[in-house]
N, C-alpha and C. Protein backbone atom coordinates (compact mmCIF):
# COMPACT_ATOMS: atom_id res chain seq x y z
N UNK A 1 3.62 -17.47 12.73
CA UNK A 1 2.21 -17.52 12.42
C UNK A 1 1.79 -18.92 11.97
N UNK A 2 2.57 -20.01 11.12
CA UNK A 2 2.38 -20.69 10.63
C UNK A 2 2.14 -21.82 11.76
N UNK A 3 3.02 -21.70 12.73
CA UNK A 3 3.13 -22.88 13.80
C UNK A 3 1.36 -22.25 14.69
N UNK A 4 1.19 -21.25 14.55
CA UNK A 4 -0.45 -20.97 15.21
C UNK A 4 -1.08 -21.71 14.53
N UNK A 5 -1.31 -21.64 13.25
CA UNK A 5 -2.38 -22.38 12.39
C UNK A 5 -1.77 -23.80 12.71
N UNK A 6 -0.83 -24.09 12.47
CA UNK A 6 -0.73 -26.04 12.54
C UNK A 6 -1.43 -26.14 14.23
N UNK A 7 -1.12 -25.32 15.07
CA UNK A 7 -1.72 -26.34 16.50
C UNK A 7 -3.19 -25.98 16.50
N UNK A 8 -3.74 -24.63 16.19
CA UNK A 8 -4.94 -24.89 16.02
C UNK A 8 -5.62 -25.95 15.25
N UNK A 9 -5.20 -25.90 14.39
CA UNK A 9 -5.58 -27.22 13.62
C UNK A 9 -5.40 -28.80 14.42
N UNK A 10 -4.43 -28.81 14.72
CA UNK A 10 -3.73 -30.13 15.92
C UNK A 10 -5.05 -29.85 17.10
N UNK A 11 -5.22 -29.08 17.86
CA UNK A 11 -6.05 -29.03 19.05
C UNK A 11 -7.60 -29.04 18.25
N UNK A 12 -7.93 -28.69 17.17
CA UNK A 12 -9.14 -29.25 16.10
C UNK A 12 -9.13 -30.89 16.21
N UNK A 13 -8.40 -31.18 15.24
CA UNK A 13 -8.46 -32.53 15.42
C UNK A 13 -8.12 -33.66 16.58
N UNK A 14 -7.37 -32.60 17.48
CA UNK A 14 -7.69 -33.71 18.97
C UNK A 14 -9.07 -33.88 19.48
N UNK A 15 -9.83 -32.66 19.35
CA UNK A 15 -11.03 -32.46 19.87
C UNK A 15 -12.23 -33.18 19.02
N UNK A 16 -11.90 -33.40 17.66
CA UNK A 16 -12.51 -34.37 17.25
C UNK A 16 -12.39 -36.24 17.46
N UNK A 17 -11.49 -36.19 17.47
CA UNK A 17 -10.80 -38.05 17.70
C UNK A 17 -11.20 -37.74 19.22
N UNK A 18 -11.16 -36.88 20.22
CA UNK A 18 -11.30 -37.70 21.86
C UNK A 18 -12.79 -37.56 21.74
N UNK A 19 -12.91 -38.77 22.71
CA UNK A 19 -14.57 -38.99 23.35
C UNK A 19 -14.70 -37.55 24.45
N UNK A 20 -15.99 -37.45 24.00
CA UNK A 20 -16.29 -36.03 25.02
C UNK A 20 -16.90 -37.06 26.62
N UNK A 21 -16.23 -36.52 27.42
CA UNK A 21 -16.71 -37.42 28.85
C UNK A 21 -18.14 -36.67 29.14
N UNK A 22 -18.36 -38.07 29.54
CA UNK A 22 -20.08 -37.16 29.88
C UNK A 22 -20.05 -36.71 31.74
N UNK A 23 -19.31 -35.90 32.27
CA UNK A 23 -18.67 -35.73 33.67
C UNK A 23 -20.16 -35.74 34.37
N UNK A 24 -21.17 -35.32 33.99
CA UNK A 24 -22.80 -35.79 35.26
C UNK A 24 -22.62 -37.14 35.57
N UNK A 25 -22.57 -38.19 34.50
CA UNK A 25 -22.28 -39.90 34.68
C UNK A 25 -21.61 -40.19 35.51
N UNK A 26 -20.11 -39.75 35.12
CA UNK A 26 -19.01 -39.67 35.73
C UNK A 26 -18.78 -39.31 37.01
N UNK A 27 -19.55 -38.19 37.66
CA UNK A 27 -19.58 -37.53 38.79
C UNK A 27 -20.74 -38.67 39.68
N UNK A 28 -21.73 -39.17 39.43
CA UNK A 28 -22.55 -39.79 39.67
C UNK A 28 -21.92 -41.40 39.66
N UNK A 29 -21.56 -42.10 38.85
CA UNK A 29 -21.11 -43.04 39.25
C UNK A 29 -20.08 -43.14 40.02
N UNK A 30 -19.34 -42.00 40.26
CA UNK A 30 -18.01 -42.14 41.66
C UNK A 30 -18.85 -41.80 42.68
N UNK A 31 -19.86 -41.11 42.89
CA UNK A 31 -20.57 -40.97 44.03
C UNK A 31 -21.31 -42.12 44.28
N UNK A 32 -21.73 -42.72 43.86
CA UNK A 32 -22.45 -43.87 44.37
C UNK A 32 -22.12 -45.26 44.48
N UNK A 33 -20.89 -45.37 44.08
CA UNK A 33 -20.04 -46.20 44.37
C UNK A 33 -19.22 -46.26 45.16
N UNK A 34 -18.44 -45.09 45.91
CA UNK A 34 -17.68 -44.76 46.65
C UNK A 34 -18.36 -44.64 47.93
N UNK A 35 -19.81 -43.93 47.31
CA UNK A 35 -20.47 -44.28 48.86
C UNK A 35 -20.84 -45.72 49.15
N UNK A 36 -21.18 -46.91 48.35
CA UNK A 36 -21.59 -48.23 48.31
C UNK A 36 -20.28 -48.99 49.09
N UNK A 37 -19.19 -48.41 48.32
CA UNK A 37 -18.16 -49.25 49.63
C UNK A 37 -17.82 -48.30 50.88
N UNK A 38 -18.25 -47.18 51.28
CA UNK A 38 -18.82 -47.13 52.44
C UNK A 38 -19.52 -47.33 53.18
N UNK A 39 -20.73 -47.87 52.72
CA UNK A 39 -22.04 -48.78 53.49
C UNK A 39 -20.91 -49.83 54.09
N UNK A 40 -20.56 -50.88 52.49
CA UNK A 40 -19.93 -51.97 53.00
C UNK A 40 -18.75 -51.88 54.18
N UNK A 41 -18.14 -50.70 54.33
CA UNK A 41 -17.81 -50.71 55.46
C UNK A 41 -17.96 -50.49 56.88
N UNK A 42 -19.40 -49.54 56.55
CA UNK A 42 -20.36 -49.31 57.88
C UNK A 42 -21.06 -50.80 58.31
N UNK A 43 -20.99 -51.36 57.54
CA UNK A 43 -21.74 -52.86 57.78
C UNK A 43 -21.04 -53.57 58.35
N UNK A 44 -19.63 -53.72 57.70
CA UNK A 44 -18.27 -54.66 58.77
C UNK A 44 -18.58 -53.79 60.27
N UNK A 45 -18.35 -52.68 60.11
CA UNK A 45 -18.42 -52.07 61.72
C UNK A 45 -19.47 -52.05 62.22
N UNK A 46 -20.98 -52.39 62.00
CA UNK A 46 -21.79 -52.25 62.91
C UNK A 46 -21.83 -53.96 63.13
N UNK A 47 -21.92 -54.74 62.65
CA UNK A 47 -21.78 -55.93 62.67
C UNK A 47 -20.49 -56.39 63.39
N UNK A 48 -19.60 -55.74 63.43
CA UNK A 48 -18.45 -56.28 64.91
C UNK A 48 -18.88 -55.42 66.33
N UNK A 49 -19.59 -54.29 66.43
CA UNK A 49 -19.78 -53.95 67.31
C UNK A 49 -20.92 -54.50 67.90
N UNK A 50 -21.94 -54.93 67.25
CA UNK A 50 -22.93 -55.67 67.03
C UNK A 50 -22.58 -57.00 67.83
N UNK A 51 -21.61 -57.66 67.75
CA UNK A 51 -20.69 -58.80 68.05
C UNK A 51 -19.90 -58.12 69.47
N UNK A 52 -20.23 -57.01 69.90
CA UNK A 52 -19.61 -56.68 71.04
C UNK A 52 -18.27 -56.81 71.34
N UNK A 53 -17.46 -56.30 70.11
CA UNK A 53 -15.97 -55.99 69.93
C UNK A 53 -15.72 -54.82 70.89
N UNK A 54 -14.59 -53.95 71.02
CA UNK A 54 -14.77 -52.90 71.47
C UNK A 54 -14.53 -51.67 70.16
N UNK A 55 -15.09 -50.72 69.97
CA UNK A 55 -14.71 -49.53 68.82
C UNK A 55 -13.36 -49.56 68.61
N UNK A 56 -12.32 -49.45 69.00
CA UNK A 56 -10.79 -49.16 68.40
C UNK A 56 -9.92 -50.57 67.50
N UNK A 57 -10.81 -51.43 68.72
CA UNK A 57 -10.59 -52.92 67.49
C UNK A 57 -11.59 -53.16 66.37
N UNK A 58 -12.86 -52.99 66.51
CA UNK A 58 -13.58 -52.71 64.89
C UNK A 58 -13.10 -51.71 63.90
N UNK A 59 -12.76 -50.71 64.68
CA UNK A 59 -12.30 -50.14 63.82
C UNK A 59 -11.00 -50.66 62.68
N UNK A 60 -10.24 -51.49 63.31
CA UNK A 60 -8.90 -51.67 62.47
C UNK A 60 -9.44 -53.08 62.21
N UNK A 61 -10.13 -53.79 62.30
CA UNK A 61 -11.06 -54.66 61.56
C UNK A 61 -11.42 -54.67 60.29
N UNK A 62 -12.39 -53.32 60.37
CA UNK A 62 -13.09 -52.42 59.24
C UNK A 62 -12.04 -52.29 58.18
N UNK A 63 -10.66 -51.78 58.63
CA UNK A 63 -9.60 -50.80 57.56
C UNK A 63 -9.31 -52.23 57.30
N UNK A 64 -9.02 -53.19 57.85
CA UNK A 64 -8.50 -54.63 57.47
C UNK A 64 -9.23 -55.17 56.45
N UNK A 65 -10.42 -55.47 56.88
CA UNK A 65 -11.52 -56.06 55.89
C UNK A 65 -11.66 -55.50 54.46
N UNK A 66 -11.64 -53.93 54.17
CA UNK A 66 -11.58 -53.05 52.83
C UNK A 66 -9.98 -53.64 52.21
N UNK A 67 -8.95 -53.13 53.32
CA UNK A 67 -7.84 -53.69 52.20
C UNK A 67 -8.00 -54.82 51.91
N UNK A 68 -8.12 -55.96 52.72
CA UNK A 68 -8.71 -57.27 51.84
C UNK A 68 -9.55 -57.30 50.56
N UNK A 69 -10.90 -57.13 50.95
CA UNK A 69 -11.40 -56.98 50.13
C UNK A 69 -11.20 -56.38 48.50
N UNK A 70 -10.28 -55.28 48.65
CA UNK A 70 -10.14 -54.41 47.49
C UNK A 70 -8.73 -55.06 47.29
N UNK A 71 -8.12 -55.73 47.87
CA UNK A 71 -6.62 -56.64 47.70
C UNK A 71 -7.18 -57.89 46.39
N UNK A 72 -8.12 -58.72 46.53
CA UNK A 72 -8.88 -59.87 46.51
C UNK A 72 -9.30 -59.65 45.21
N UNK A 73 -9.95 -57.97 44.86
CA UNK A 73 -10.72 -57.64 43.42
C UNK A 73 -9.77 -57.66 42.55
N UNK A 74 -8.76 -56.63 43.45
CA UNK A 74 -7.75 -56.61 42.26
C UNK A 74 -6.84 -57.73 41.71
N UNK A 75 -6.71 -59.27 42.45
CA UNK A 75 -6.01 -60.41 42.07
C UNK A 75 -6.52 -60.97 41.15
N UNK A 76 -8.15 -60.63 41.44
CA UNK A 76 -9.01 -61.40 39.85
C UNK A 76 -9.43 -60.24 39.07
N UNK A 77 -8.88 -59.44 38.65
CA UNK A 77 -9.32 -58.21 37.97
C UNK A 77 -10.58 -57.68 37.83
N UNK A 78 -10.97 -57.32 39.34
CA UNK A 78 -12.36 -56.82 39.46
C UNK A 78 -12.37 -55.43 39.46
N UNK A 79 -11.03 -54.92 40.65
CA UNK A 79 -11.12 -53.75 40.98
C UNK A 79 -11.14 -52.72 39.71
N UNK A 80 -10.43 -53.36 38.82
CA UNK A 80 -9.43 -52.70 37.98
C UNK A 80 -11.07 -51.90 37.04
N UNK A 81 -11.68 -53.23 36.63
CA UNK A 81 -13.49 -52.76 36.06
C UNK A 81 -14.09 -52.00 37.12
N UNK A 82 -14.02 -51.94 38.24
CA UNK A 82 -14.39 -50.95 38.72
C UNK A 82 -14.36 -49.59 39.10
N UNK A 83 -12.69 -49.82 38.71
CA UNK A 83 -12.01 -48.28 38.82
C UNK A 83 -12.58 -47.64 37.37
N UNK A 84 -12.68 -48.35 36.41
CA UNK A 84 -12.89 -47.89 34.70
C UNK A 84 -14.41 -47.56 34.92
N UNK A 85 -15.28 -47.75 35.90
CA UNK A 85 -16.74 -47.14 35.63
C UNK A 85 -17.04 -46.37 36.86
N UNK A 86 -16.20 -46.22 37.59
CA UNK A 86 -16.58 -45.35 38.53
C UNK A 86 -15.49 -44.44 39.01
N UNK A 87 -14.44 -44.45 38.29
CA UNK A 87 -13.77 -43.45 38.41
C UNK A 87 -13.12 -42.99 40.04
N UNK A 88 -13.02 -41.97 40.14
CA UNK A 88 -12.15 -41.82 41.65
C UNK A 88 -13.29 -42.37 42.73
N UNK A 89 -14.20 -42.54 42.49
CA UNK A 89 -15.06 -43.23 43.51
C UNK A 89 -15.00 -44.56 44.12
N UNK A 90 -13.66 -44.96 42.88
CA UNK A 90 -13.20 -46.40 43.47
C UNK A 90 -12.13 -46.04 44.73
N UNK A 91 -11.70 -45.10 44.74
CA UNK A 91 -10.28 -44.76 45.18
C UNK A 91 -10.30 -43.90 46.33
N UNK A 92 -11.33 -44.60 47.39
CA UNK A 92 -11.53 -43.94 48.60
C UNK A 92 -9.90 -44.58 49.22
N UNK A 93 -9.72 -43.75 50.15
CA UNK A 93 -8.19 -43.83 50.39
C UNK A 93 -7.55 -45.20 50.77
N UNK A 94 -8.55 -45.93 51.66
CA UNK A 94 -7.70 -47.26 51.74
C UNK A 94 -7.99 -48.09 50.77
N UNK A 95 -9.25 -48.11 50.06
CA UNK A 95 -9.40 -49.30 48.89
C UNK A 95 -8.14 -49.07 47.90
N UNK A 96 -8.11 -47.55 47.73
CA UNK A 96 -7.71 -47.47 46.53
C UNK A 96 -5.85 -47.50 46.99
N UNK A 97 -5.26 -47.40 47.95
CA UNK A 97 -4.35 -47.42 48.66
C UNK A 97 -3.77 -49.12 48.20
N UNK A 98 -4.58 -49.74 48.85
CA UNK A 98 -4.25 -51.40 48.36
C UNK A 98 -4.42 -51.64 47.31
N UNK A 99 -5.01 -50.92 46.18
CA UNK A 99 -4.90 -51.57 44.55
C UNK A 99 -3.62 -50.91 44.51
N UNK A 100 -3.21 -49.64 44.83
CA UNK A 100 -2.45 -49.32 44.28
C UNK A 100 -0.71 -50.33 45.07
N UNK A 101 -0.72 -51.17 45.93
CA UNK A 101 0.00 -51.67 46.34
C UNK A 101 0.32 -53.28 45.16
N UNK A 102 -1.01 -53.42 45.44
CA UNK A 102 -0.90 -54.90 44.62
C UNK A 102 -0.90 -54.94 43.46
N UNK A 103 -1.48 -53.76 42.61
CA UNK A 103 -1.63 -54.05 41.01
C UNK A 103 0.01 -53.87 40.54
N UNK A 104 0.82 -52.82 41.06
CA UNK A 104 2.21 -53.25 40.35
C UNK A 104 3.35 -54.40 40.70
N UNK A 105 2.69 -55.00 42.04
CA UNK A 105 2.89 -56.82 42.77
C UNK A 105 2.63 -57.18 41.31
N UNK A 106 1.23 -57.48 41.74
CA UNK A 106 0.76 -58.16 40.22
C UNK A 106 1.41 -58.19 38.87
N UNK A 107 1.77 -57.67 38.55
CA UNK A 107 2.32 -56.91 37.09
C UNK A 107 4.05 -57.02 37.20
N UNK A 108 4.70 -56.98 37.76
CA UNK A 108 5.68 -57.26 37.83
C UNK A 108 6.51 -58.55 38.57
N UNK A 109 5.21 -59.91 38.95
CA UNK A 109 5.60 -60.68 39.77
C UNK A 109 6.52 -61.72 38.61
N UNK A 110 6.25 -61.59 37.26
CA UNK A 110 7.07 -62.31 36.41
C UNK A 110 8.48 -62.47 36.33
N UNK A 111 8.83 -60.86 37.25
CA UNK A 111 10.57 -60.76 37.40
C UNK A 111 11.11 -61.25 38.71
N UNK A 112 10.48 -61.72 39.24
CA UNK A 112 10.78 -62.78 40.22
C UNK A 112 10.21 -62.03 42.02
N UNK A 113 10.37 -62.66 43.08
CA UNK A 113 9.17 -62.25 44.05
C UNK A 113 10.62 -60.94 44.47
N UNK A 114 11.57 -60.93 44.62
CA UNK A 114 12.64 -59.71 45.06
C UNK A 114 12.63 -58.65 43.98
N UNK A 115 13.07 -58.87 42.94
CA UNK A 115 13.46 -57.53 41.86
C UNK A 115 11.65 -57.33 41.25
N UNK A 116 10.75 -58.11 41.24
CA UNK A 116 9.80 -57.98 40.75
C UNK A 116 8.51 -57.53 41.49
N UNK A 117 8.10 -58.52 42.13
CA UNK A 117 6.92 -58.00 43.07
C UNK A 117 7.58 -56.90 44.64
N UNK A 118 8.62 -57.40 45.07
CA UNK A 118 9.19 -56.54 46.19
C UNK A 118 9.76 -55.15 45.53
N UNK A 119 10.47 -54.97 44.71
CA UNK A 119 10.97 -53.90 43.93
C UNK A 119 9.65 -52.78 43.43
N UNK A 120 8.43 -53.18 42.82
CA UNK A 120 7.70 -53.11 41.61
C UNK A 120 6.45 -52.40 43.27
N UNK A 121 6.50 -53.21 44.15
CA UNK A 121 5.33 -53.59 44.99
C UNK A 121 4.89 -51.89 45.45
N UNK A 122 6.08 -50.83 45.85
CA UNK A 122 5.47 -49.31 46.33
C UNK A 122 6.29 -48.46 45.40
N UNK A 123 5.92 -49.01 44.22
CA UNK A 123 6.19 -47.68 43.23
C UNK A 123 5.38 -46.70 43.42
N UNK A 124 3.90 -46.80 43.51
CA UNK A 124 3.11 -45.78 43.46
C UNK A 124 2.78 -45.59 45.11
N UNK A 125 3.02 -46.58 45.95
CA UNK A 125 2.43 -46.51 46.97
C UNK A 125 3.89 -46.13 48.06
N UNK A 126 4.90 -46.21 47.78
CA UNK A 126 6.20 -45.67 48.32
C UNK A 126 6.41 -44.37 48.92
N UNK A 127 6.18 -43.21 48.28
CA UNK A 127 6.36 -42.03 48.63
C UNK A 127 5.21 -41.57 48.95
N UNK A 128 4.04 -42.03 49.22
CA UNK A 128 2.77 -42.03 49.99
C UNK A 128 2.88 -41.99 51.75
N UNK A 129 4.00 -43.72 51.72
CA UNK A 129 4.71 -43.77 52.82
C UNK A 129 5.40 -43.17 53.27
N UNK A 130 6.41 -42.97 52.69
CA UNK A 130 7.36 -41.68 52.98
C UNK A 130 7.03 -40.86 53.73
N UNK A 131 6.46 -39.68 52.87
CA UNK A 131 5.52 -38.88 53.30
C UNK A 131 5.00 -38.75 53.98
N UNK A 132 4.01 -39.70 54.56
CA UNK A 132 2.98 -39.62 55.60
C UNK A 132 3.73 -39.90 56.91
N UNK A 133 4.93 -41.20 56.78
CA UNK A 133 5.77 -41.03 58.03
C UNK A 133 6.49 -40.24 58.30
N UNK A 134 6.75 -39.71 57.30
CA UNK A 134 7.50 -38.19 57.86
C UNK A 134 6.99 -37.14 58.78
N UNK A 135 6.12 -37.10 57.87
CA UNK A 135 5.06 -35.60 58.12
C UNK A 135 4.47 -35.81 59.97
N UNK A 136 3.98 -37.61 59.98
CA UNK A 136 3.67 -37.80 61.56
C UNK A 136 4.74 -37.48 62.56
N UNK A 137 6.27 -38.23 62.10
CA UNK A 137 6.89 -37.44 63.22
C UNK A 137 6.97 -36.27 63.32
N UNK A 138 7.07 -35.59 62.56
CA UNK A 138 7.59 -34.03 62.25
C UNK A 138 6.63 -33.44 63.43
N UNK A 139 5.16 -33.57 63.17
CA UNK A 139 3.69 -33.41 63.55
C UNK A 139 3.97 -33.92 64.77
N UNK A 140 4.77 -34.82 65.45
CA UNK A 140 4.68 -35.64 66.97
C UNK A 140 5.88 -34.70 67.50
N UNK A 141 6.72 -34.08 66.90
CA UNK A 141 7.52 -33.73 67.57
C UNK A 141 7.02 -31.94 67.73
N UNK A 142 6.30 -31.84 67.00
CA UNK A 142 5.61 -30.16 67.19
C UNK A 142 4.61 -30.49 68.21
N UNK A 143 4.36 -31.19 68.56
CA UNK A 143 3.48 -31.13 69.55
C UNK A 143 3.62 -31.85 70.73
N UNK A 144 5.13 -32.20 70.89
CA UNK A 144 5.86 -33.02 72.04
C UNK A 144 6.41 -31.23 72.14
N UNK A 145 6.69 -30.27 71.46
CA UNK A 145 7.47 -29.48 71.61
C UNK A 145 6.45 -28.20 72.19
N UNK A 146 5.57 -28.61 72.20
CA UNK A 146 4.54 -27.06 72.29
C UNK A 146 3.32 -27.39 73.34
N UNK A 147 3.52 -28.64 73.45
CA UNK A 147 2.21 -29.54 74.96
C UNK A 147 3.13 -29.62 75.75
N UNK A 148 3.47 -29.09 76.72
CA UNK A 148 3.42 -28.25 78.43
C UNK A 148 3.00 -29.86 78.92
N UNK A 149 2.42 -30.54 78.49
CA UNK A 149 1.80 -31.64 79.77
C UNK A 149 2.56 -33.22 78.62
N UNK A 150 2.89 -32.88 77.85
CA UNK A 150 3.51 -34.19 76.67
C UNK A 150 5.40 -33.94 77.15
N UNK A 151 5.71 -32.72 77.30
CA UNK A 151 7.15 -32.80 77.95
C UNK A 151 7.28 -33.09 79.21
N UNK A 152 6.21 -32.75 80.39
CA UNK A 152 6.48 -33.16 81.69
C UNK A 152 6.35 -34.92 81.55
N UNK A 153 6.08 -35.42 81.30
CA UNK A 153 5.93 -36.83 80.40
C UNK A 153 7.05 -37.60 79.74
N UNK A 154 7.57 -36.53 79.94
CA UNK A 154 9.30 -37.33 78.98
C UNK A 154 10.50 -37.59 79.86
């Protein structure tokens, strides 16, 4: 009984010491930010097509230009203020894909460019890779295995 009363008390006073999030703000500033670097990327792409590229090369233009870009914030610690006011709205998949590549580069480049930035570089972004190359072959071979017109092909 006694350990009930101490955590109620404990979950009392957590609830006093944390800031209450104001989640409307919160919800609102990832939305309108997340959509803002989607403009900025509808803008790289209408502006190379615009330029009479063809679509499959703007396209990897576009994904080029964001990881730059969001590569670039995070070297001068922009991204990082932007992730702190807008929340997952910074972290549309490729922006937030490349902070998450470079900020532990960054942060660990003091232990030298092999054990530090190469070691340090896909901690978070490592088993992302993994993963996703896995899952594609796995996914290429279910459907090398079940397309009738992808085996006559082999």
């Amino acid at each position: 009984m006694e350990s009930i009363n101490t955590n109620k008390e404990y979950q009392k006073y957590v609830d006093k010491k944390s800031p209450n999030s104001p989640i409307f703000k919160d919800c609102f500033n990832a939305f309108w930010v997340g959509g803002l670097i989607c403009v900025i990327g509808q803008i790289i792409y209408d502006y190379f097509i615009f330029r009479g590229f063809p679509q499959d090369l703007t396209s990897t233009i576009v994904s080029i230009s964001l990881i730059f870009i969001s590569a670039f914030l995070t070297a001068i610690n922009v991204f990082n203020k932007i992730g702190k006011f807008a929340g997952a709205g910074s972290l549309i998949p490729i922006t937030g894909f490349a902070n998450s590549i470079i900020s532990p580069a960054m942060e660990y480049k003091s232990e030298g460019y092999v054990m530090g930035v190469g070691a340090k570089m896909f901690t978070v972004a490592g088993p992302v890779l993994v993963y996703g190359i896995s899952t594609s072959v796995i996914v290429g071979l279910v459907y090398l295995l079940f397309n009738t017109q992808a085996i006559m092909l082999v």
